[in-house]
Every structure is written in C-alpha cells, then in structure tokens.
Protein backbone atom coordinates (compact mmCIF):
# COMPACT_ATOMS: atom_id res chain seq x y z
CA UNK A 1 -149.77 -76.48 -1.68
CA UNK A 2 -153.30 -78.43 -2.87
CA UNK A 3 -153.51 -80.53 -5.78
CA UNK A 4 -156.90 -80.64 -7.59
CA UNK A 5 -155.95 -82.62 -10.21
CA UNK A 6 -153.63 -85.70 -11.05
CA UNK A 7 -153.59 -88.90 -13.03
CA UNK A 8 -151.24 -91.41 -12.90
CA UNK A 9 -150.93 -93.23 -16.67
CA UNK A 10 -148.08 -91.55 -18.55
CA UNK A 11 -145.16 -89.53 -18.88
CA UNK A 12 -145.12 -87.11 -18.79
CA UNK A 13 -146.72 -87.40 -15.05
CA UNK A 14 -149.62 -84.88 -15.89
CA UNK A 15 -150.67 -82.67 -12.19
CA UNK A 16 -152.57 -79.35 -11.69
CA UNK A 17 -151.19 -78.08 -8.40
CA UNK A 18 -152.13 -74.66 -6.56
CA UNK A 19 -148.90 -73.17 -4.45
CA UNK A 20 -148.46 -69.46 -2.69
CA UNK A 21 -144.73 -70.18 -2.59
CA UNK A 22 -142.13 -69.96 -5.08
CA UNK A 23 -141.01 -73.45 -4.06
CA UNK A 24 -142.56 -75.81 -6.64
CA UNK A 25 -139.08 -76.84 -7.82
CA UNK A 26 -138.21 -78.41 -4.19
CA UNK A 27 -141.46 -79.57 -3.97
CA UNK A 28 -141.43 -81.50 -6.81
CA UNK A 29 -137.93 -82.68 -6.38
CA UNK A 30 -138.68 -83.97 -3.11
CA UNK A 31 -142.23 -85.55 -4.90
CA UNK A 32 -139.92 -87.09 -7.47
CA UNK A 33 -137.37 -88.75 -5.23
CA UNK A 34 -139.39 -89.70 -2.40
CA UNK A 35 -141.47 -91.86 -5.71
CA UNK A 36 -138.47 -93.04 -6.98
CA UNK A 37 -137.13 -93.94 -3.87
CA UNK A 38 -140.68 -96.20 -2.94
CA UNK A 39 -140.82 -97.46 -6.88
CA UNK A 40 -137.77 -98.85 -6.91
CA UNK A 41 -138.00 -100.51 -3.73
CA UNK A 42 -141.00 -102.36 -3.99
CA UNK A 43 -139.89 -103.34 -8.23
CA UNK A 44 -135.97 -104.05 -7.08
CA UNK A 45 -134.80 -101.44 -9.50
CA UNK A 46 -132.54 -98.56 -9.21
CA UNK A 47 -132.14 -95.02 -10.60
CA UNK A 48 -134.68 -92.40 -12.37
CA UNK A 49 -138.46 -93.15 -12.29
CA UNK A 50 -139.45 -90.08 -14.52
CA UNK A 51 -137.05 -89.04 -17.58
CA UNK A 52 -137.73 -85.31 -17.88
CA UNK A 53 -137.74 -82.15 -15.22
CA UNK A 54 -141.36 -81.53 -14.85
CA UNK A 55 -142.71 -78.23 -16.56
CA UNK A 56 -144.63 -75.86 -14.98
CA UNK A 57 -146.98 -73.31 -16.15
CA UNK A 58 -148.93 -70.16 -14.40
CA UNK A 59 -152.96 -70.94 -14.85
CA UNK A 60 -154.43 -67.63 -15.55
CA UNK A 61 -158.46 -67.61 -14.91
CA UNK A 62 -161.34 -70.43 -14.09
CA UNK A 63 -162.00 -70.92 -17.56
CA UNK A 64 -158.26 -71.81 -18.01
CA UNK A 65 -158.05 -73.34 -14.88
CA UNK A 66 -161.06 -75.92 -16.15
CA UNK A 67 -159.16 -76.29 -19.53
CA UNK A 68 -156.41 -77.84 -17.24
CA UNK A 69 -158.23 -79.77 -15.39
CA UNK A 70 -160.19 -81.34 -18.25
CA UNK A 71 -156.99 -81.86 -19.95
CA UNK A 72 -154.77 -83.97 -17.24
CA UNK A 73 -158.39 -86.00 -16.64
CA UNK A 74 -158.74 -86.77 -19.98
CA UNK A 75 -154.45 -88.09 -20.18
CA UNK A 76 -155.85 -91.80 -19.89
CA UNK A 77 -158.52 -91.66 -22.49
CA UNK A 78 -155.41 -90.05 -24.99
CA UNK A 79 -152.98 -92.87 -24.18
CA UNK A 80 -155.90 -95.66 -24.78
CA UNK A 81 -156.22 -96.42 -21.49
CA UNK A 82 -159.43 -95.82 -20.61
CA UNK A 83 -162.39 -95.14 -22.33
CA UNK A 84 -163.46 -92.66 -20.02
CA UNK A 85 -161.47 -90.11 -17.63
CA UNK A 86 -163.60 -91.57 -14.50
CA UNK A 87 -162.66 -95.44 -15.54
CA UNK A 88 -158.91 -95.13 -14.76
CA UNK A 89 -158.36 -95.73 -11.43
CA UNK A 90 -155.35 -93.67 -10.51
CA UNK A 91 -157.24 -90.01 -11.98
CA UNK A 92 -158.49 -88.10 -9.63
CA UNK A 93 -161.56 -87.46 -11.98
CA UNK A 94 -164.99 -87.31 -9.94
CA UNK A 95 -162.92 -87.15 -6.71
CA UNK A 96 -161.75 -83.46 -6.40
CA UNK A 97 -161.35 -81.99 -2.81
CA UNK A 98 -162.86 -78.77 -3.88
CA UNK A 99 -165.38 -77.57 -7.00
CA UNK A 100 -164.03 -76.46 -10.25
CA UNK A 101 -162.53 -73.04 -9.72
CA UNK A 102 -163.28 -72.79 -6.09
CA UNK A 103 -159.80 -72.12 -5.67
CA UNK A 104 -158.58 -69.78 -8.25
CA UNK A 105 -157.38 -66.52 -7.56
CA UNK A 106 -157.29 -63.18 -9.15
C-alpha cells in the first residue's frame, strides 16, 4: 500500500492511498487506532481521535488521479490555514515519493 498524498489539518483526515488488496478497511482501522492510541497518550486524553469512518473512493485515470492529489494538497489553504499548499507543514505537497501519475494503473 503507498500513499502519495496526505495532509494533516482537518477532518475529515484527507489521504490519497494506492492498495492491490481489498484490505483498506483493516488498514485504516489499524491507521486509526494505532493514532488514537499515540494522540491520546502524549495529550492525556482518552477515546476517538477522528469522528467519522473514513470514505473511500476508486480513482479512475491520471487526470483524476491529479484532481485528487491537487485537492487533499490544497485542504490547508480551504480551512485558512495556509496560504499556500507547500506552507503547511504536515502536507505532503512538494515531497511526493513518486511523480504525478507514475503510479496509476489501467
């Protein structure tokens, strides 16, 4: 499983993530908990981090695959956070692992 793409501002938690197996939903729940668990600890808190099950959607092409990636970069800017993707420090904006599209299949 890669992740191109993720930004950490708002909830929802926005994340572009590539997976060959049908097991995003234990993926994620293991994502959420391990969080929570590490959150919680560190701000003496208990109980949920996030408030909603995340959503998940099939990316069909580069050009929507770009759209995507442009759109959980830009989260920051939308919440006021930062006037540009690249200025928020927890987007992964400028930093990808691999080139736009590089990865898409089909």
């Amino acid at each position: 499983m890669g992740m191109p793409s993720l930004v950490r501002a708002t909830e929802p938690l926005p994340l572009v993530v590539e997976t060959r197996r049908p097991e995003l939903s234990r993926a994620m729940q293991r994502l959420n908990g391990r969080y929570a668990h590490w959150f919680n600890e560190i701000h003496d808190r208990t109980g949920h981090v996030f408030q909603n099950r995340f959503d998940a959607r099939v990316i069909d092409g580069e050009e929507h695959y770009e759209a995507a990636l442009a759109y959980v970069d830009s989260s920051p800017v939308r919440a006021g956070l930062a006037e540009r993707p690249e200025d928020w420090p927890w987007s992964s904006s400028g930093r990808r692992t691999w080139p736009l599209g590089a990865r898409v299949h089909g």
